[in-house]
C-alpha atoms as a PDB file:
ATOM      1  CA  UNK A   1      60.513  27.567 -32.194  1.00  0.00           C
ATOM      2  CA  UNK A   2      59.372  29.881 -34.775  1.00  0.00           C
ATOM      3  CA  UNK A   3      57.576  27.096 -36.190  1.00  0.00           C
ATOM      4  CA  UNK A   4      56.025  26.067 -33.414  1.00  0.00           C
ATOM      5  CA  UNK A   5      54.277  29.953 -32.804  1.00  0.00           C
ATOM      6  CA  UNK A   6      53.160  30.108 -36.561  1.00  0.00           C
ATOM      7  CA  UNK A   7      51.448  26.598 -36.252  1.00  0.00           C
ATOM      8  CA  UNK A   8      49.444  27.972 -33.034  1.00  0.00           C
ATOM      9  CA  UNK A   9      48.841  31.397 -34.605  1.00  0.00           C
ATOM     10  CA  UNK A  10      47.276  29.203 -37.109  1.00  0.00           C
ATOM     11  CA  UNK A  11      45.123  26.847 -35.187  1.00  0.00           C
ATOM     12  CA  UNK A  12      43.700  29.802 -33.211  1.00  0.00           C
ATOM     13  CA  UNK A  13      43.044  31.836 -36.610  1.00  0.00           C
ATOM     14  CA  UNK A  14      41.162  28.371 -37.927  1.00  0.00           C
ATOM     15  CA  UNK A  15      39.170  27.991 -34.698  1.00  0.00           C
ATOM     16  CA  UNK A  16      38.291  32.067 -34.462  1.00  0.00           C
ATOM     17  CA  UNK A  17      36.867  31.399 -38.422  1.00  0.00           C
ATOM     18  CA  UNK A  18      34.822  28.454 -37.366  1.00  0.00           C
ATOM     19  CA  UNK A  19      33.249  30.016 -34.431  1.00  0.00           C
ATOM     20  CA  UNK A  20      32.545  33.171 -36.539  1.00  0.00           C
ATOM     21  CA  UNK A  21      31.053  31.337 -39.510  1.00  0.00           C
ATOM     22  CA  UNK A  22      28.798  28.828 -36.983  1.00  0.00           C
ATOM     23  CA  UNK A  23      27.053  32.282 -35.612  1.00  0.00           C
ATOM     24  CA  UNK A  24      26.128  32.653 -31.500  1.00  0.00           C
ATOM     25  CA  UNK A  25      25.822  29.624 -29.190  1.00  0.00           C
ATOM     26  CA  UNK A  26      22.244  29.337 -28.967  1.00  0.00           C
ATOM     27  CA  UNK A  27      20.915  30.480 -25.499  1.00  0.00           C
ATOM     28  CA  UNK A  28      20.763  27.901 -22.533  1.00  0.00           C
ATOM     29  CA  UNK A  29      17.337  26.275 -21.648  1.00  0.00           C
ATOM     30  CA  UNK A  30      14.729  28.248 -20.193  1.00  0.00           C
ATOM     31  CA  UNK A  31      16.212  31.323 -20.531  1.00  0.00           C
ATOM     32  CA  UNK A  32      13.907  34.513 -21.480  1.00  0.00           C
ATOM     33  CA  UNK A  33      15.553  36.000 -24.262  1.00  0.00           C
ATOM     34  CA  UNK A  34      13.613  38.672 -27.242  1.00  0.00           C
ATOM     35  CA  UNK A  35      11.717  35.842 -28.828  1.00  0.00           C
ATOM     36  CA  UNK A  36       9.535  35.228 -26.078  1.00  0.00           C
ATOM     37  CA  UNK A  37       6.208  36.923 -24.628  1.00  0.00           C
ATOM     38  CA  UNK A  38       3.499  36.854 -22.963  1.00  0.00           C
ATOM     39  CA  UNK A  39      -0.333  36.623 -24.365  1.00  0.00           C
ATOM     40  CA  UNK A  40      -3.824  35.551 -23.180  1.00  0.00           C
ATOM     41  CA  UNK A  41      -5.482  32.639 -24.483  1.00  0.00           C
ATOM     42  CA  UNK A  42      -9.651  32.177 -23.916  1.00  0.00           C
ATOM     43  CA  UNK A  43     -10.255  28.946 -22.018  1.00  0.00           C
ATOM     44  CA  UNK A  44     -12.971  26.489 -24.302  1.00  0.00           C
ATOM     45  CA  UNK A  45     -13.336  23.550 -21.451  1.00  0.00           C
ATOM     46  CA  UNK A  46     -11.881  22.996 -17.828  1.00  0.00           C
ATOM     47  CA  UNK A  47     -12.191  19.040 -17.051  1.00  0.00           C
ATOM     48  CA  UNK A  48     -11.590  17.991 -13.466  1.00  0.00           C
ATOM     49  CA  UNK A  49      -9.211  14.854 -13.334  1.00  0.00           C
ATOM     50  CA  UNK A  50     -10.175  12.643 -10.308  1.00  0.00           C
ATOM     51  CA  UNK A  51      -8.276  10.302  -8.470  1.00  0.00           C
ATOM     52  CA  UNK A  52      -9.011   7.533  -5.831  1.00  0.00           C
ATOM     53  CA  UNK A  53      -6.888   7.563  -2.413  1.00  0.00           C
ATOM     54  CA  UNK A  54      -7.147   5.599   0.645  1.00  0.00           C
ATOM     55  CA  UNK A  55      -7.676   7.152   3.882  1.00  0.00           C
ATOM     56  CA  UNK A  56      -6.648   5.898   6.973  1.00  0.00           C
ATOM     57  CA  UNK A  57      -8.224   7.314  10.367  1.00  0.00           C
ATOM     58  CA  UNK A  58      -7.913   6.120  13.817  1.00  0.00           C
ATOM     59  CA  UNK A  59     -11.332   5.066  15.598  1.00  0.00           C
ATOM     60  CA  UNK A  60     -12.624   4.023  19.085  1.00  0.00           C
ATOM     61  CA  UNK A  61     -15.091   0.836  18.189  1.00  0.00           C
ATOM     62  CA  UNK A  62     -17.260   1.058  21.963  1.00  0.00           C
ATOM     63  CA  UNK A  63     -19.607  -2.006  23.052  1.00  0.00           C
ATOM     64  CA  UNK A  64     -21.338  -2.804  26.075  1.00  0.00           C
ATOM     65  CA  UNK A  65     -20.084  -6.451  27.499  1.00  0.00           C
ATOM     66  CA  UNK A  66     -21.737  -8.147  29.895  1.00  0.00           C
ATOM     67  CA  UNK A  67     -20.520  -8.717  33.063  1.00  0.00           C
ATOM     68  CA  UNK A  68     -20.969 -11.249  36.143  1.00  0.00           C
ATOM     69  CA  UNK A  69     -20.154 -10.622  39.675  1.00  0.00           C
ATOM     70  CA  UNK A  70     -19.773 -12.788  42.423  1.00  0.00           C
ATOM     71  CA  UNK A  71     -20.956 -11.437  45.869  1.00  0.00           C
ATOM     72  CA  UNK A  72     -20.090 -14.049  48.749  1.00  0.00           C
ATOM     73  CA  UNK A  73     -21.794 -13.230  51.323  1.00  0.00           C
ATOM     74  CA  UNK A  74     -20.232 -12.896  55.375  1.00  0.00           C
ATOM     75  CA  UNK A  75     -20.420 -16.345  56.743  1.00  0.00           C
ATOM     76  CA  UNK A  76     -19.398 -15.647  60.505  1.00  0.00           C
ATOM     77  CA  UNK A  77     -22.519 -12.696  60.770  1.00  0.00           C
ATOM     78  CA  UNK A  78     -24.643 -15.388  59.179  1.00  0.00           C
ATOM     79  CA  UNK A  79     -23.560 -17.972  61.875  1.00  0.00           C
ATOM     80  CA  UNK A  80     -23.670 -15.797  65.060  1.00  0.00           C
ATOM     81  CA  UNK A  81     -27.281 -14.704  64.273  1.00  0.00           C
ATOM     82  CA  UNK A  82     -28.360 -18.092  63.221  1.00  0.00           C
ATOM     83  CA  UNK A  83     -26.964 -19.299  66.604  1.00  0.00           C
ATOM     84  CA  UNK A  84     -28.408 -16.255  68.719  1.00  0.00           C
ATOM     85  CA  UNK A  85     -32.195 -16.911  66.969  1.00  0.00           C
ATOM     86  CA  UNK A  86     -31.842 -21.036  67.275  1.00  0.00           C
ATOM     87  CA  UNK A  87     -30.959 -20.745  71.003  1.00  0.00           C
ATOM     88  CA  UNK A  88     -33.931 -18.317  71.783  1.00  0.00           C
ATOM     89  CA  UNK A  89     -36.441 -20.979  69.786  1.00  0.00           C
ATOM     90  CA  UNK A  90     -34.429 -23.596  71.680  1.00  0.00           C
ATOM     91  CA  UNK A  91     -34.723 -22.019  75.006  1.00  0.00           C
ATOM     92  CA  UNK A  92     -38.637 -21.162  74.295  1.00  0.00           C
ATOM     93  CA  UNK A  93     -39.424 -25.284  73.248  1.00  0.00           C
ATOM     94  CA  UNK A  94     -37.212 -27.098  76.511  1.00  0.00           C
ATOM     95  CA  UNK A  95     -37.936 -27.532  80.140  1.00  0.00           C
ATOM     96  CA  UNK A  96     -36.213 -27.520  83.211  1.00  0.00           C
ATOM     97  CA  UNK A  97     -32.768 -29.156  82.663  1.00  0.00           C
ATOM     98  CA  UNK A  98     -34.029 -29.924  79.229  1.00  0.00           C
ATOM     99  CA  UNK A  99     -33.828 -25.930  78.424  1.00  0.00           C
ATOM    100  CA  UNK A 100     -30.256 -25.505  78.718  1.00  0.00           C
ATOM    101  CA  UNK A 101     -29.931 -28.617  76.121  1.00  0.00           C
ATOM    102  CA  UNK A 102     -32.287 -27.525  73.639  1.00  0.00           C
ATOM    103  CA  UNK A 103     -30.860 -23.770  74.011  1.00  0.00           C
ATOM    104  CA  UNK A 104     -27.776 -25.013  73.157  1.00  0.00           C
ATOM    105  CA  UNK A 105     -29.185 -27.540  70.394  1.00  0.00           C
ATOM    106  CA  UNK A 106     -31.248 -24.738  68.939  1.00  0.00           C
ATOM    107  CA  UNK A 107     -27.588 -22.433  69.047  1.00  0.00           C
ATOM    108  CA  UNK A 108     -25.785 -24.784  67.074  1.00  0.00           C
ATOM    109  CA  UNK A 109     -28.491 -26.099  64.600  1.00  0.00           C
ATOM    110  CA  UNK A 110     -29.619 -21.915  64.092  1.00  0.00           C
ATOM    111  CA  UNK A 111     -25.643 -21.185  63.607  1.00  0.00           C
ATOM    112  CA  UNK A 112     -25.618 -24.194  60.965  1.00  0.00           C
ATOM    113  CA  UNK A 113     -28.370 -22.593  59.149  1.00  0.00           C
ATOM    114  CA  UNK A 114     -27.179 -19.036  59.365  1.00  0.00           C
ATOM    115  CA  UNK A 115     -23.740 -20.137  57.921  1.00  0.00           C
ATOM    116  CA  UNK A 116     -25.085 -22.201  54.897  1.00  0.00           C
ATOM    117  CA  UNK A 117     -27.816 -19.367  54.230  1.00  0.00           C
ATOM    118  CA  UNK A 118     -24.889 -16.394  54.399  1.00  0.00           C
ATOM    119  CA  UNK A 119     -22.446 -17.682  52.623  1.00  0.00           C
ATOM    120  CA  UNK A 120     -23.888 -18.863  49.739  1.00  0.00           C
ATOM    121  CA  UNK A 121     -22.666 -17.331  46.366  1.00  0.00           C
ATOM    122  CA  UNK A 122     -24.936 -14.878  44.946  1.00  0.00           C
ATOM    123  CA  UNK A 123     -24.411 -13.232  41.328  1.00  0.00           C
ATOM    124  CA  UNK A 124     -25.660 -10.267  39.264  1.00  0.00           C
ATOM    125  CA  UNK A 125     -24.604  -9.218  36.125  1.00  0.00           C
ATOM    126  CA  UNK A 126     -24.124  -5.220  34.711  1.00  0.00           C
ATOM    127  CA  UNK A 127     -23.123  -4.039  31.503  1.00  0.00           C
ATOM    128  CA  UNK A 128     -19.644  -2.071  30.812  1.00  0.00           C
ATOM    129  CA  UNK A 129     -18.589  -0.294  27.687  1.00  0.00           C
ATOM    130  CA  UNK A 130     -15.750  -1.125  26.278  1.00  0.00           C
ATOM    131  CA  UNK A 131     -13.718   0.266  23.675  1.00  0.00           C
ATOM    132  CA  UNK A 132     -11.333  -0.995  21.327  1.00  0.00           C
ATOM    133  CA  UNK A 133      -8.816   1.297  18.977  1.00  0.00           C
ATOM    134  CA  UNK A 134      -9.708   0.189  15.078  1.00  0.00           C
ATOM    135  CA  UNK A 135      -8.594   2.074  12.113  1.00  0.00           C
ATOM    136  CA  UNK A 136     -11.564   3.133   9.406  1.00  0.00           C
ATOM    137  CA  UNK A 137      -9.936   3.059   6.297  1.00  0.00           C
ATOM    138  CA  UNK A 138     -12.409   4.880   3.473  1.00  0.00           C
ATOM    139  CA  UNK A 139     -11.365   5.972  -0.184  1.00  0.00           C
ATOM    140  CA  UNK A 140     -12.336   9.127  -1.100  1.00  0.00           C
ATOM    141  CA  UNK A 141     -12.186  11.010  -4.637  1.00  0.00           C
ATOM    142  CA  UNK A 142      -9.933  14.349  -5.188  1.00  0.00           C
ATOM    143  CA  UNK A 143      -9.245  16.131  -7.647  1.00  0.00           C
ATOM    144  CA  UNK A 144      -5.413  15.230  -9.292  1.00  0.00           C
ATOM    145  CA  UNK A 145      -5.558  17.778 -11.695  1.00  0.00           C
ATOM    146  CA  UNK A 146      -7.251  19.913 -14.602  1.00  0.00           C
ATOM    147  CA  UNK A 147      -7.588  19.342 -18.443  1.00  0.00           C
ATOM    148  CA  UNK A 148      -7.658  22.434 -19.907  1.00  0.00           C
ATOM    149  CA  UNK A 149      -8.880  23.428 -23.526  1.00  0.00           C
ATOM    150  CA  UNK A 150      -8.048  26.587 -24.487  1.00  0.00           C
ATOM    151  CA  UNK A 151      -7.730  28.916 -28.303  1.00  0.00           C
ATOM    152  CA  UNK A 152      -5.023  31.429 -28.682  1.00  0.00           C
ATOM    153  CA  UNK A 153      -5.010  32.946 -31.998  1.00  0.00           C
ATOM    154  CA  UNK A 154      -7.471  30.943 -33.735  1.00  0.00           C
ATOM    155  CA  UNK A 155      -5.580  27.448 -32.616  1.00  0.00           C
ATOM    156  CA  UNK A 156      -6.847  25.153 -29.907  1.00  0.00           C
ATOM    157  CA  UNK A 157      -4.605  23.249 -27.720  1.00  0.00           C
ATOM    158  CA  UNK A 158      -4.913  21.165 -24.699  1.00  0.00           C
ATOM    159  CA  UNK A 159      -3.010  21.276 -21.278  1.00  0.00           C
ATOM    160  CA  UNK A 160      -3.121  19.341 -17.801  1.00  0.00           C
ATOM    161  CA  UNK A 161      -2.870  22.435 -14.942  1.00  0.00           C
ATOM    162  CA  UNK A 162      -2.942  21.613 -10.909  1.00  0.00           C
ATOM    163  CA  UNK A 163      -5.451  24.415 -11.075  1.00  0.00           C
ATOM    164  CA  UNK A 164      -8.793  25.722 -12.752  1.00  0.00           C
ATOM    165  CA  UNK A 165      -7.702  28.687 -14.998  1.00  0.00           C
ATOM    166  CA  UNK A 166     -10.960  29.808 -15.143  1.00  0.00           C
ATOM    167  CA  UNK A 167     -12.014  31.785 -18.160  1.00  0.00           C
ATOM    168  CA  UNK A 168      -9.122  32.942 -19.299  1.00  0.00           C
ATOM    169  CA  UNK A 169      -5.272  31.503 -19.128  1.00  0.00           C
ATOM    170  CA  UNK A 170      -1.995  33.302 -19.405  1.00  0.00           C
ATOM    171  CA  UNK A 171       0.635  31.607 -22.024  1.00  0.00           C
ATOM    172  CA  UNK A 172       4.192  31.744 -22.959  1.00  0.00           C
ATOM    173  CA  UNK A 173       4.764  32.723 -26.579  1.00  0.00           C
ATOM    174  CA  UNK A 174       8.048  31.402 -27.684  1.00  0.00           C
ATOM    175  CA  UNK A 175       9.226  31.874 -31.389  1.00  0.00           C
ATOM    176  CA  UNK A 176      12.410  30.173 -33.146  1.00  0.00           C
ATOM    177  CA  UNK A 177      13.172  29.157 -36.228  1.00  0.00           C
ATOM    178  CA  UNK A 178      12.120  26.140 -37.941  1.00  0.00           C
ATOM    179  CA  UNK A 179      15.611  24.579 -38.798  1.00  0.00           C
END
């Protein structure tokens, strides 16, 4: 057993050495620590980066179409008043006995006429709009981005922003060593 505690006493001494002679575990990602500041760099050249995107929009599409109506036109007035004006011609033209006949010849050929003449099919034709739903489809150009020259202690470097700096442009200073 005593073995056993002086071989971990050991390992933990070797381990606590290592760690010591390796220095601090560096810091994680991202994080802020005394090497890093802030400065101002002087923007050179701001160059809009365009791209092209389709754009979709619904639309009414309105036309005028012709269109034909049918107007039929009220046979029975058509025959009553043909019948009522060919019995008065008919009752004008006969004589005697032969009055009552051509009365009722002139009723019947007048009704004839009336009915053909009133129920014949007229037509006319109007316009109507008409609309249909269509979708316009147009590409437009936007901006995507900016490409940004800028000088910060005498150097000049170039960035892509999703904004216009302007004339001048904060940076992140971030030293470390060159191992």
């Amino acid at each position: 057993m005593r073995k056993t505690v002086l071989s971990l006493l050991g390992l933990m001494f070797i381990s606590v050495t290592a760690a010591a002679q390796q220095g601090p575990p560096p810091p994680p990602p991202g994080a802020v620590g005394d090497n890093v500041h802030y400065g101002w760099a002087d923007v050179l050249r701001v160059d809009p980066v365009y791209r092209t995107v389709r754009v979709e929009r619904p639309v009414q599409d309105c036309y005028d179409q012709r269109v034909v109506h049918q107007d039929r036109g009220n046979s029975t007035a058509g025959t009553i008043l043909g019948a009522v004006v060919g019995g008065v011609l008919g009752n004008t033209i006969g004589k005697g006995d032969g009055r009552r006949a051509a009365t009722v010849a002139g009723a019947v050929a007048g009704g004839a006429i009336g009915n053909r003449a009133s129920s014949g099919d007229r037509s006319y034709e109007t316009t109507r709009t008409r609309c249909d739903d269509v979708t316009a489809v147009r590409h437009e150009r936007r901006v995507d981005g900016y490409d940004v020259e800028y000088r910060y202690r005498g150097q000049v470097f170039m960035s892509r922003l999703n904004y216009d700096p302007g004339e001048r442009l904060r940076v992140r200073v971030s030293v470390t060593p060159a191992d």
